[in-house]
N, C-alpha and C. Protein backbone atom coordinates (compact mmCIF):
# COMPACT_ATOMS: atom_id res chain seq x y z
N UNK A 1 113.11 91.51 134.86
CA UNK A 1 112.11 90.65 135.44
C UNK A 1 111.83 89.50 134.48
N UNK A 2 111.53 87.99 135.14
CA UNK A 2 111.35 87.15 134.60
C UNK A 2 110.13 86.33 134.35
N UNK A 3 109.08 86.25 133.31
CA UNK A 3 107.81 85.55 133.86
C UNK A 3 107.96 85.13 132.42
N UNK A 4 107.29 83.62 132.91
CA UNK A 4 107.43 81.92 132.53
C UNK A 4 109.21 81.81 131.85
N UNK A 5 109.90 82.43 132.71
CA UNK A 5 111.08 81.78 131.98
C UNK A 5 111.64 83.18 130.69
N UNK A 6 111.03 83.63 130.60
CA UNK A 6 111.24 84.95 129.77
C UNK A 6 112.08 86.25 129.60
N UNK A 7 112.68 86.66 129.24
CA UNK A 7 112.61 88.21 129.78
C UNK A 7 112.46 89.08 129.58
N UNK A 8 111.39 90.03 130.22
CA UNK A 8 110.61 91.12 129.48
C UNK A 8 111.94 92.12 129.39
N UNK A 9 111.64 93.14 128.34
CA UNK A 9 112.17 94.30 128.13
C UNK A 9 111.66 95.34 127.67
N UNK A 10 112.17 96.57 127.92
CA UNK A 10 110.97 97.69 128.00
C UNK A 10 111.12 98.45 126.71
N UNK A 11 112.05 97.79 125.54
CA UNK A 11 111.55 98.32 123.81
C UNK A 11 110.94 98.26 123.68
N UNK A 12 109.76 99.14 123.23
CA UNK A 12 108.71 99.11 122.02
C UNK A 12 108.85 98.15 120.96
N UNK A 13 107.55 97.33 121.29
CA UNK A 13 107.49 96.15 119.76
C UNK A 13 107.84 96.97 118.70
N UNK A 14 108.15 95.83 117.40
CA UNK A 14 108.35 96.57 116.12
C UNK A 14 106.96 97.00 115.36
N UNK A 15 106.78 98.05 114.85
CA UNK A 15 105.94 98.37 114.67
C UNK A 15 105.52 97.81 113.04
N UNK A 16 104.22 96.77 112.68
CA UNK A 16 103.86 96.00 111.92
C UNK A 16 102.93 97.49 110.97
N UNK A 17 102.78 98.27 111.27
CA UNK A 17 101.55 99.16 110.27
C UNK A 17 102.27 100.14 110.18
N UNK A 18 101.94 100.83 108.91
CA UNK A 18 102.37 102.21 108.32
C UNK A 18 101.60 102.87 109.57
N UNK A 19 102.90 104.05 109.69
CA UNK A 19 102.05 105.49 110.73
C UNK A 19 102.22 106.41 109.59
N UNK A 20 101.77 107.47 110.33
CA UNK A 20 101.25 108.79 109.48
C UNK A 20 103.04 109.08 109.04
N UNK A 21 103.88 109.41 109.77
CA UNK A 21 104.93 109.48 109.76
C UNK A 21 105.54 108.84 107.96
N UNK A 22 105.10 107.45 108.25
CA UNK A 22 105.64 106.44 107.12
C UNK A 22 104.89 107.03 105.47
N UNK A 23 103.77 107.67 105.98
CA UNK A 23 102.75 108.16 104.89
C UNK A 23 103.17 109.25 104.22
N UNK A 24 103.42 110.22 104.95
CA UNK A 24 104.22 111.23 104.65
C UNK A 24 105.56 111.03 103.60
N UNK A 25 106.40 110.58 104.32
CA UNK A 25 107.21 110.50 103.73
C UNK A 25 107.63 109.69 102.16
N UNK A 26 106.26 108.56 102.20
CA UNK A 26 105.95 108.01 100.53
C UNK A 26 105.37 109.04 99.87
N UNK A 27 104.76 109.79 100.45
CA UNK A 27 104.08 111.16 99.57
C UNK A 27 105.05 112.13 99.41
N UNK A 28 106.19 112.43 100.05
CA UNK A 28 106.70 113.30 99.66
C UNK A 28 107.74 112.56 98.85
N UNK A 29 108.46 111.55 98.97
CA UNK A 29 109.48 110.54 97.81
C UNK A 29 108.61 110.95 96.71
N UNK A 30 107.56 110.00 96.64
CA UNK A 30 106.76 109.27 95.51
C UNK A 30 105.76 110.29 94.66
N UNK A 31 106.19 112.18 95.10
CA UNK A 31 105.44 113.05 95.10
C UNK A 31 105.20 113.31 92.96
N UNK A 32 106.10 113.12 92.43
CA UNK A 32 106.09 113.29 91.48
C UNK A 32 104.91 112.10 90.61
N UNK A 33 105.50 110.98 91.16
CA UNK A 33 104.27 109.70 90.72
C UNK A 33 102.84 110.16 91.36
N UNK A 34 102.65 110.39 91.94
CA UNK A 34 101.33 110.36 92.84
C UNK A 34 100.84 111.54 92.12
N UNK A 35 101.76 112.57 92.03
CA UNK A 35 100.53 113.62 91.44
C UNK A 35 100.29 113.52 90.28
N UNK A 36 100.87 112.45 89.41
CA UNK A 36 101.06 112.41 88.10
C UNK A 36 99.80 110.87 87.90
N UNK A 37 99.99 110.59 88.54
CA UNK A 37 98.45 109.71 88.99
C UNK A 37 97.10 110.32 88.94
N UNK A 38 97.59 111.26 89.69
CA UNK A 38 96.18 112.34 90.42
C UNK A 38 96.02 112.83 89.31
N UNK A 39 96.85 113.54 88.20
CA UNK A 39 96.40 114.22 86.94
C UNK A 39 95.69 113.47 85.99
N UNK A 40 96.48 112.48 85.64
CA UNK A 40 95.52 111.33 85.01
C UNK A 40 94.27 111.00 85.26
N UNK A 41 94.34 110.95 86.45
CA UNK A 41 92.74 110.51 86.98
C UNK A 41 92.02 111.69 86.73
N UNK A 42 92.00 112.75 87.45
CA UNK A 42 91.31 113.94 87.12
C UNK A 42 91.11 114.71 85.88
N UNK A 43 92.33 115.04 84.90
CA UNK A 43 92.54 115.59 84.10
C UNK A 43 92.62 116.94 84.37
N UNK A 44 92.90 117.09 85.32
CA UNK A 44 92.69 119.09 85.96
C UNK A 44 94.05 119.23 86.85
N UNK A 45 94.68 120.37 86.93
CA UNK A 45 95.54 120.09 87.54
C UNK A 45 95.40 120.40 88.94
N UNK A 46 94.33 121.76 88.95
CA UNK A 46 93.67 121.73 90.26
C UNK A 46 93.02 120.78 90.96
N UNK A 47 92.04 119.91 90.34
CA UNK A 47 91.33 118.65 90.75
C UNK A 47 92.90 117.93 91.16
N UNK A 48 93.86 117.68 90.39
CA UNK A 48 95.05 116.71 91.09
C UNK A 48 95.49 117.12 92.43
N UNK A 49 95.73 118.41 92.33
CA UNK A 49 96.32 118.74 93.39
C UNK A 49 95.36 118.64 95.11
N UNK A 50 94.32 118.87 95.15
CA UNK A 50 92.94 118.46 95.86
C UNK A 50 92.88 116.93 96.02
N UNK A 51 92.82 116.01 95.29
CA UNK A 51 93.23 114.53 95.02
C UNK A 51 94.32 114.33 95.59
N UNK A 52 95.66 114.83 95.44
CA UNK A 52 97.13 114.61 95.95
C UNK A 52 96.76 114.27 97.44
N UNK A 53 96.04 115.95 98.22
CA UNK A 53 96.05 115.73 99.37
C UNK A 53 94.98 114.70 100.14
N UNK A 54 94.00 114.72 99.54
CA UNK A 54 93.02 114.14 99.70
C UNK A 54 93.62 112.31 100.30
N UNK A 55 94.23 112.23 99.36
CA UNK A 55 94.79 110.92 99.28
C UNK A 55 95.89 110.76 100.27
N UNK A 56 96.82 111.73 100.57
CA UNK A 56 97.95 111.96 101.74
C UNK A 56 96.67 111.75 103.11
N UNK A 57 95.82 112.73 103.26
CA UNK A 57 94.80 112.56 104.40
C UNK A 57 93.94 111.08 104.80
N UNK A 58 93.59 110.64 103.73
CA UNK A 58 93.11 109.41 103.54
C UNK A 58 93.86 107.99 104.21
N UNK A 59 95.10 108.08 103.68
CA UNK A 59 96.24 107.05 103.97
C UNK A 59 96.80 107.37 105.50
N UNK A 60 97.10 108.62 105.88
CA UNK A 60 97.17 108.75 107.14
C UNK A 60 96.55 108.22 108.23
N UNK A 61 95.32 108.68 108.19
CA UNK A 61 93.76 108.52 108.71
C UNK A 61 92.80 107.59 108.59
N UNK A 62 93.52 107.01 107.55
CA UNK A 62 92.68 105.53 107.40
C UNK A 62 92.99 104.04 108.05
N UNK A 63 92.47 103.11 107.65
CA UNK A 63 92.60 101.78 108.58
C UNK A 63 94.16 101.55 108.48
N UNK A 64 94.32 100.90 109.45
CA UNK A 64 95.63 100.50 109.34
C UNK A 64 96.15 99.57 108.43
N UNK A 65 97.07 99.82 107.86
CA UNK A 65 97.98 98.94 106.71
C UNK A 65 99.41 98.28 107.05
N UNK A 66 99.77 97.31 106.28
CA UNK A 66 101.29 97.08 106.88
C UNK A 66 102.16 97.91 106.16
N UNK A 67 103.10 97.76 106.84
CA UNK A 67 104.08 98.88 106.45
C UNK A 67 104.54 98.13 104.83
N UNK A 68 104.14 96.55 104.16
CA UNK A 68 104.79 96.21 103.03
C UNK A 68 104.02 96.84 102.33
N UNK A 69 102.66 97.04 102.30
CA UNK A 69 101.39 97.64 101.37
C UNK A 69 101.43 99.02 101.82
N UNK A 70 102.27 100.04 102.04
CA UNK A 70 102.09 101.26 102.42
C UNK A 70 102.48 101.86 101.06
N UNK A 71 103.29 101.86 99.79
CA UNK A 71 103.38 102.39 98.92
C UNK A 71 101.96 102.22 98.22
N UNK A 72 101.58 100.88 97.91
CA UNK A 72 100.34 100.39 96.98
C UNK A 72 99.29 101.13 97.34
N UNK A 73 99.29 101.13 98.66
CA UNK A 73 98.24 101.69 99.91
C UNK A 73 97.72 103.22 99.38
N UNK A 74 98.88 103.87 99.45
CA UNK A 74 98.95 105.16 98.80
C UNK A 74 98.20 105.54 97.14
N UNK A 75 98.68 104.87 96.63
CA UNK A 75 98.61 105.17 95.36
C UNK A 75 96.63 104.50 95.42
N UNK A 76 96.33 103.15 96.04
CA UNK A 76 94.82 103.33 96.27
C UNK A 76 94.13 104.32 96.59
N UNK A 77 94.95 104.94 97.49
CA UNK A 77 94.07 106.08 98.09
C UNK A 77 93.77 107.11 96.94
N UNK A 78 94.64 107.44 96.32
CA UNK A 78 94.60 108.40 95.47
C UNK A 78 93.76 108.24 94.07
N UNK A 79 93.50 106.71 93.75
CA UNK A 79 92.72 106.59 92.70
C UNK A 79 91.14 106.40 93.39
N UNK A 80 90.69 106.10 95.06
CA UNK A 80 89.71 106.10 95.56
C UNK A 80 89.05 107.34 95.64
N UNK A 81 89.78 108.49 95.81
CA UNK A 81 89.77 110.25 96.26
C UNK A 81 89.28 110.38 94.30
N UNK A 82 90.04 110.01 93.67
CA UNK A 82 89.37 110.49 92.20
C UNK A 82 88.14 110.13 91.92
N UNK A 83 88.30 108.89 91.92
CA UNK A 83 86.70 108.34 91.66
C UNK A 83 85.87 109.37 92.62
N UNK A 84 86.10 109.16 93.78
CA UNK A 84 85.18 109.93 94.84
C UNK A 84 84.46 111.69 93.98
N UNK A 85 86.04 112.57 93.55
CA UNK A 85 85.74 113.13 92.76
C UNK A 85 85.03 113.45 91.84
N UNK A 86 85.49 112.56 90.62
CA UNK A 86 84.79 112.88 89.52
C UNK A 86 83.46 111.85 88.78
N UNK A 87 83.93 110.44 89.85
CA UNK A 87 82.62 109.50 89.81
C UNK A 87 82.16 109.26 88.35
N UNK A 88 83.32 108.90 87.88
CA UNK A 88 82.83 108.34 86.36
C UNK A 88 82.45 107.11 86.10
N UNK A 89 81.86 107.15 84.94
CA UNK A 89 80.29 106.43 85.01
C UNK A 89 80.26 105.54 83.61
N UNK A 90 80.55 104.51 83.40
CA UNK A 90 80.31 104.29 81.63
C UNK A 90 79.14 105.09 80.97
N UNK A 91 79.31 104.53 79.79
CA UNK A 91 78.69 105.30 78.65
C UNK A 91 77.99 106.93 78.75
N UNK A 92 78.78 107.32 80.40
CA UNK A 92 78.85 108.93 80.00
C UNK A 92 79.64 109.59 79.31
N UNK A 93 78.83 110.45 78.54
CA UNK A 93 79.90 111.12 77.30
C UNK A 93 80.57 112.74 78.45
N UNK A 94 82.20 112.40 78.04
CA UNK A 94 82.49 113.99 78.61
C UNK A 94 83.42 114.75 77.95
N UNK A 95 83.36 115.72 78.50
CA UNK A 95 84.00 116.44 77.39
C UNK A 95 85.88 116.31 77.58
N UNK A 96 86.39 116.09 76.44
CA UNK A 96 87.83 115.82 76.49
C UNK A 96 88.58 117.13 77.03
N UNK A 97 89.51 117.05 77.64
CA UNK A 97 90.44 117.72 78.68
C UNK A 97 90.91 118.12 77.21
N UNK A 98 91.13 119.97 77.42
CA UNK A 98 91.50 120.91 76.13
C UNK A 98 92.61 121.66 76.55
N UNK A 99 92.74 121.95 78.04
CA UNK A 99 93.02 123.24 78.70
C UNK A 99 94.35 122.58 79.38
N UNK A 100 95.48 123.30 79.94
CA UNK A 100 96.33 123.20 80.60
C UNK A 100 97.47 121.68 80.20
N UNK A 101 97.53 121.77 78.89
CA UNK A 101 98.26 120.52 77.75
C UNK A 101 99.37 121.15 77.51
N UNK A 102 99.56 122.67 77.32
CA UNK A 102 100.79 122.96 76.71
C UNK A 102 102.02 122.64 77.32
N UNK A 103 102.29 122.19 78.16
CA UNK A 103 103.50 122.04 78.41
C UNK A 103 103.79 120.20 79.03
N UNK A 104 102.71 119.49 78.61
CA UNK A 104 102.69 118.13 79.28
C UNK A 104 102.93 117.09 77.78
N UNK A 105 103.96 116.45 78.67
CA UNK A 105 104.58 115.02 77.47
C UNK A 105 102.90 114.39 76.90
N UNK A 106 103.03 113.92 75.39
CA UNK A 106 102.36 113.79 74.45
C UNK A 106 101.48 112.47 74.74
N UNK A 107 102.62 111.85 75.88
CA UNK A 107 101.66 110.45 76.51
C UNK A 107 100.48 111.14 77.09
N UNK A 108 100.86 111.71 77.74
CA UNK A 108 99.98 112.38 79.37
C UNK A 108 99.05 112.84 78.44
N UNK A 109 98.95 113.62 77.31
CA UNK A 109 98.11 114.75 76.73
C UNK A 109 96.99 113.75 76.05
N UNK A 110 97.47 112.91 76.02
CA UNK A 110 96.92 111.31 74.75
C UNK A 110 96.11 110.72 76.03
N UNK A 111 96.36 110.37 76.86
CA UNK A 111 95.24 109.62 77.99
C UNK A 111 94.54 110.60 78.30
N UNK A 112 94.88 111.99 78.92
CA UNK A 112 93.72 112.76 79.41
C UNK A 112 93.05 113.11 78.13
N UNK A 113 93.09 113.01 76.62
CA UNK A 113 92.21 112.75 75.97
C UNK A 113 91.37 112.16 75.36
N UNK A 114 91.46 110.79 76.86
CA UNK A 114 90.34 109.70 76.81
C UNK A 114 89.11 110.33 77.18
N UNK A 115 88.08 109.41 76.99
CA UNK A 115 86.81 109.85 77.63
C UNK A 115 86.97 109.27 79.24
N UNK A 116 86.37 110.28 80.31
CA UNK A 116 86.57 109.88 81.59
C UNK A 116 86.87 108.66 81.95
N UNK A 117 85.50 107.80 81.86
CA UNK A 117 85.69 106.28 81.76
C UNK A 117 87.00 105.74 81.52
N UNK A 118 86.80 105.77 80.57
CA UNK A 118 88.24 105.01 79.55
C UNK A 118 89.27 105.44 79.92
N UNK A 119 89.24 106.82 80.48
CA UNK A 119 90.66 107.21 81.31
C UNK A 119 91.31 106.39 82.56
N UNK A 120 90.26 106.42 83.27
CA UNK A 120 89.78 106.06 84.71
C UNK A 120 90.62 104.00 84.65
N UNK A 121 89.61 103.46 83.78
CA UNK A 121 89.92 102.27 83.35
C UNK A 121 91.16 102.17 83.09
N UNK A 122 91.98 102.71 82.01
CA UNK A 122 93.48 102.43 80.98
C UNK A 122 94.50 103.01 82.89
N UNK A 123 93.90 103.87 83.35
CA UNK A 123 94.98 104.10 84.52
C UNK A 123 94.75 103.01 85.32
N UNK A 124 93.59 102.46 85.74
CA UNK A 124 93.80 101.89 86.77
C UNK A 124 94.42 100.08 86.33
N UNK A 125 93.64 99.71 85.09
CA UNK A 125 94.09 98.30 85.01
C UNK A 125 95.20 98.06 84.10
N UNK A 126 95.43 99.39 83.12
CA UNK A 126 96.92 99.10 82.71
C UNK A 126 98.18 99.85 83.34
N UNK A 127 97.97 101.12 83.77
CA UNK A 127 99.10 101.55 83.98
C UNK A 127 99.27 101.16 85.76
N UNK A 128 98.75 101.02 86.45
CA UNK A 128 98.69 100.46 87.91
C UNK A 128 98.66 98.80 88.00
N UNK A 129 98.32 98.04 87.30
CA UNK A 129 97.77 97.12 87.16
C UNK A 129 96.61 96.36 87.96
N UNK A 130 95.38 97.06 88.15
CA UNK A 130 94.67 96.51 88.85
C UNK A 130 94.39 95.26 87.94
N UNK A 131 93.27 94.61 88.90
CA UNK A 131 92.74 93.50 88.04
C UNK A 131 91.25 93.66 87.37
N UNK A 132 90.78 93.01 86.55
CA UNK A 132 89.44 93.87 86.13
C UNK A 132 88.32 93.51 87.25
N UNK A 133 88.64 92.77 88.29
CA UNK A 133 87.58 92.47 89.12
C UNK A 133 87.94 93.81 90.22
N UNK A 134 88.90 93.98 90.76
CA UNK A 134 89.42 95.28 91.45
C UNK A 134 88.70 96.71 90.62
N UNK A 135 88.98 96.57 89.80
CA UNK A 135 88.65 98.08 88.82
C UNK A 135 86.65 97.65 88.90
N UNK A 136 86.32 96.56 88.85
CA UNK A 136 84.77 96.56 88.51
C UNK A 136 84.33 97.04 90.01
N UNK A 137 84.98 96.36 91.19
CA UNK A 137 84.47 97.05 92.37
C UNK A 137 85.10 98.68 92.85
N UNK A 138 85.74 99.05 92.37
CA UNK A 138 86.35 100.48 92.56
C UNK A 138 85.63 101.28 91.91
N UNK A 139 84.94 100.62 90.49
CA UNK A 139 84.26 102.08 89.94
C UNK A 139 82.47 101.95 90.34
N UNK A 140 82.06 100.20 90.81
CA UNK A 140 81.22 100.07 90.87
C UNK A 140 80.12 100.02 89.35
N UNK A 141 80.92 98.85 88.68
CA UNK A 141 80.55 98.68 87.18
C UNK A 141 80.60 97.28 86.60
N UNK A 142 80.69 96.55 85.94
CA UNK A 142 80.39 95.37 85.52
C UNK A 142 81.40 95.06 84.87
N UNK A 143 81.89 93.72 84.31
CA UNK A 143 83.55 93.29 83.72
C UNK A 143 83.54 93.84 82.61
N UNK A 144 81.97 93.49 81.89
CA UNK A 144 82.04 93.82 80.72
C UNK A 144 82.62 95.83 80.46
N UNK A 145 81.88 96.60 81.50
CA UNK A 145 82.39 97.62 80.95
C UNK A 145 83.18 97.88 81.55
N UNK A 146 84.06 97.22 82.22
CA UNK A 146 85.56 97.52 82.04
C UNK A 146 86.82 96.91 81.21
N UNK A 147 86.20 95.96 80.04
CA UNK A 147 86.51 95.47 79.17
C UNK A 147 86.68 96.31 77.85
N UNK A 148 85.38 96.79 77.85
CA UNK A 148 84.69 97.62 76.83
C UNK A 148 85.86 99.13 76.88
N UNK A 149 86.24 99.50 77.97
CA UNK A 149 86.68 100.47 77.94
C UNK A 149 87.99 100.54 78.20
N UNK A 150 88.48 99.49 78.13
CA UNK A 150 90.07 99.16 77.53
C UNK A 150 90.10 98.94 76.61
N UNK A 151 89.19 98.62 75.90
CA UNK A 151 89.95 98.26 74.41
C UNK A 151 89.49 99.60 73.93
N UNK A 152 88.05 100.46 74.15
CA UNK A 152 88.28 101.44 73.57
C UNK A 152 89.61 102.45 73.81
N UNK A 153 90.05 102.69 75.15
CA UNK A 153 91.17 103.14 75.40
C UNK A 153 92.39 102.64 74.62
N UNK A 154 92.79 101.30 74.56
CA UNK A 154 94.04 101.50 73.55
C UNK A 154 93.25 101.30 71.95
N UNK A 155 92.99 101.36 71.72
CA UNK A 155 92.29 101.64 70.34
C UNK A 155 92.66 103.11 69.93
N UNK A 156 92.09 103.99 70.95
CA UNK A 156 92.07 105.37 71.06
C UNK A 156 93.74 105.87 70.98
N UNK A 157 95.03 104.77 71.75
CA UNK A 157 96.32 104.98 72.18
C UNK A 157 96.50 104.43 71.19
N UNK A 158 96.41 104.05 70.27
CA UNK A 158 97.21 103.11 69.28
C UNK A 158 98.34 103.24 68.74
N UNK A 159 97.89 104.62 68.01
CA UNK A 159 99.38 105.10 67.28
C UNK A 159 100.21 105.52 68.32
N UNK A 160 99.90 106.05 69.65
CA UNK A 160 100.66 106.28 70.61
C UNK A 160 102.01 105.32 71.28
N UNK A 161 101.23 104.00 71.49
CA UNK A 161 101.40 102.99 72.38
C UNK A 161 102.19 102.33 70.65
N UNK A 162 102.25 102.35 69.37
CA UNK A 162 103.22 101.54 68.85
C UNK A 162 104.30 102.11 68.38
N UNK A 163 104.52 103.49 68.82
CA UNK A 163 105.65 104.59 69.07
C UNK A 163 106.45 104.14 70.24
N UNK A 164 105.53 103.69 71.40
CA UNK A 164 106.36 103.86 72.49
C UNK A 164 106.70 102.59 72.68
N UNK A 165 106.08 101.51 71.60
CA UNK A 165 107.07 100.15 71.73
C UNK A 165 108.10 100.19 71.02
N UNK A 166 108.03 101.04 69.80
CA UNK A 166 109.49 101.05 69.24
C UNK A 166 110.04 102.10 70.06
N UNK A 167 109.80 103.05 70.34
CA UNK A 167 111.03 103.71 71.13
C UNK A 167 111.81 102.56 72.66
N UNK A 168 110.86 102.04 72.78
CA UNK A 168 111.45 100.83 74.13
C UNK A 168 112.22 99.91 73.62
N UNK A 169 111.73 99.10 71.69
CA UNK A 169 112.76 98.19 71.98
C UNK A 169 113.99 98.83 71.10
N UNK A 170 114.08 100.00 70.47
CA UNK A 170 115.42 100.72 70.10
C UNK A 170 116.03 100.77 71.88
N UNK A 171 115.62 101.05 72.90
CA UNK A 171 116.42 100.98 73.72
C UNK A 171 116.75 99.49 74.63
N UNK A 172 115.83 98.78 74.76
CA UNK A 172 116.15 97.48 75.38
C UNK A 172 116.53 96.44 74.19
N UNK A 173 116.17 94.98 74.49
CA UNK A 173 116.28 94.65 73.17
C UNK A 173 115.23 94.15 72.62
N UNK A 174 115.16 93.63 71.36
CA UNK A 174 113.38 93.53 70.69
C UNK A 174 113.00 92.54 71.58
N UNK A 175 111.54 92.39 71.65
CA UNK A 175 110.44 91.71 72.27
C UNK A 175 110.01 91.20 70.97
N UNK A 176 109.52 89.78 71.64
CA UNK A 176 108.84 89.00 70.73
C UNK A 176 107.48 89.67 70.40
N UNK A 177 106.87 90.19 72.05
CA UNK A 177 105.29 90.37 71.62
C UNK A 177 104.89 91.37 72.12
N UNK A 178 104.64 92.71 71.88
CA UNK A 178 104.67 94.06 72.66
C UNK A 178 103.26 93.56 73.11
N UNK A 179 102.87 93.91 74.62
CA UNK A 179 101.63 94.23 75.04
C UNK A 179 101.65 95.53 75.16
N UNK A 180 101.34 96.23 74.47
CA UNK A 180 100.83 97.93 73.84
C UNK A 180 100.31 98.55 74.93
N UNK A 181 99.69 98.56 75.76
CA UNK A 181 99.11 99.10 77.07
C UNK A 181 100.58 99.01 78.13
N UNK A 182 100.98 97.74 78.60
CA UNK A 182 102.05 97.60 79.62
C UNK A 182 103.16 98.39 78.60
N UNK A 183 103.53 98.71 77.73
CA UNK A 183 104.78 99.53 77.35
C UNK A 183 104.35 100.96 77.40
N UNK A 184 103.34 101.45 77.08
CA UNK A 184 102.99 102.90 77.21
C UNK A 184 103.13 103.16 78.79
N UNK A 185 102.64 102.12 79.50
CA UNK A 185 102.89 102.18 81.09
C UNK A 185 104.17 102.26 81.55
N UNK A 186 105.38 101.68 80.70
CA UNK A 186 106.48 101.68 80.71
C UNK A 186 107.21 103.00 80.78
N UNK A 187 106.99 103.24 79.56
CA UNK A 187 106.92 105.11 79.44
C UNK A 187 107.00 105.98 79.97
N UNK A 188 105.53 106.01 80.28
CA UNK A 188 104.65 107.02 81.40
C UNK A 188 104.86 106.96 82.79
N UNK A 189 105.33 105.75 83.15
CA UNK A 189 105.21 105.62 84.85
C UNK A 189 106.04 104.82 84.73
N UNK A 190 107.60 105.01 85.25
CA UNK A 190 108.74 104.22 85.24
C UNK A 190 108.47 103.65 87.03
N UNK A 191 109.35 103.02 87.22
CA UNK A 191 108.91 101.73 88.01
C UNK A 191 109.49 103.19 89.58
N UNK A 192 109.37 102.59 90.50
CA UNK A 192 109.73 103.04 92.13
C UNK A 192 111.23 103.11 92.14
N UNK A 193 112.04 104.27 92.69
CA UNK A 193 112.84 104.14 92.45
C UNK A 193 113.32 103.31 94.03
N UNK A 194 114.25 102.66 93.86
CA UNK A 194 114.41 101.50 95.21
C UNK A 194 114.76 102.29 96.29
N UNK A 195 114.08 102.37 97.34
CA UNK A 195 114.18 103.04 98.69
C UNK A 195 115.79 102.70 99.47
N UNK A 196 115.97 103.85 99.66
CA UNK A 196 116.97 103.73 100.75
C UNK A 196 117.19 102.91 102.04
């Protein structure tokens, strides 16, 4: 059939938004990153795993996204479900994550022995790269203390983060100027591996 000159056909448009379908299946690829997100954020492995799904349910069930922001999408969800969680707060003091370390790489063991805050912060604006205006409305906090709690965070990473620039440029080649936060991120959270 023809109307204004046209011709209809009875395919289904292409579909512009992530479905649950599309969600799934970044959670189950991306399952190793995401829960390794979720640990960071939480510091528990039970709290991650509660977070994991939380965040799979969230992204499903939530507003619609395009299918280009459906990875990013994800990984929001999962740092929104933490906060939701554990709702950290500047200049609350907490107690450093002691329990369930023995068998986790020395990076991982070194951030979850930030103070919440400072955890919360170093994941979201260095190793994710939010921006500090993103991170001030996500935790619901001011620039300054999310300033404050990056530098205490790599302060805290120091000797960590100038290990893991020399172990990066023994393997790439030297850098003029290590940014010490983006190479520990390097590390810790290697990039997406390119989708099929």
């Amino acid at each position: 059939m023809r109307i204004l000159g046209t011709k209809q056909t009875s395919a289904p448009p292409a579909t512009l938004h992530a479905t649950s379908a599309d969600f799934c299946r970044i959670f189950e690829d991306d399952m190793d990153r995401l829960y390794r997100l979720s640990l960071l954020l939480t510091a528990d492995p039970e709290l991650a795993e509660k977070c994991f799904v939380r965040g799979l349910e969230d992204s499903k069930g939530g507003n619609p996204v395009f299918k280009e922001w459906a990875q990013s999408w994800a990984r929001r969800t999962i740092i929104s479900s933490a906060i939701r969680m554990i709702e950290p707060r500047p200049n609350n003091v907490s107690d450093r994550v002691t329990r369930h370390l023995d068998r986790l790489p020395r990076e991982l063991v070194a951030v979850l022995g930030l103070q919440t805050f400072d955890r919360f912060v170093f994941v979201m604006s260095v190793l994710e790269g939010y921006s500090d205006r993103d991170c001030k409305l996500l935790l619901d906090c001011s620039t300054s203390d999310i300033v404050r709690a990056r530098a205490h965070a790599l302060r805290h990473l120091g000797p960590l983060t100038e290990t893991a620039g020399k172990q990066k440029r023994t393997i790439d080649a030297p850098s003029k100027a290590d940014n010490r936060g983006a190479t520990l991120a390097t590390v810790m959270c290697p990039p997406f591996p390119a989708s099929a």
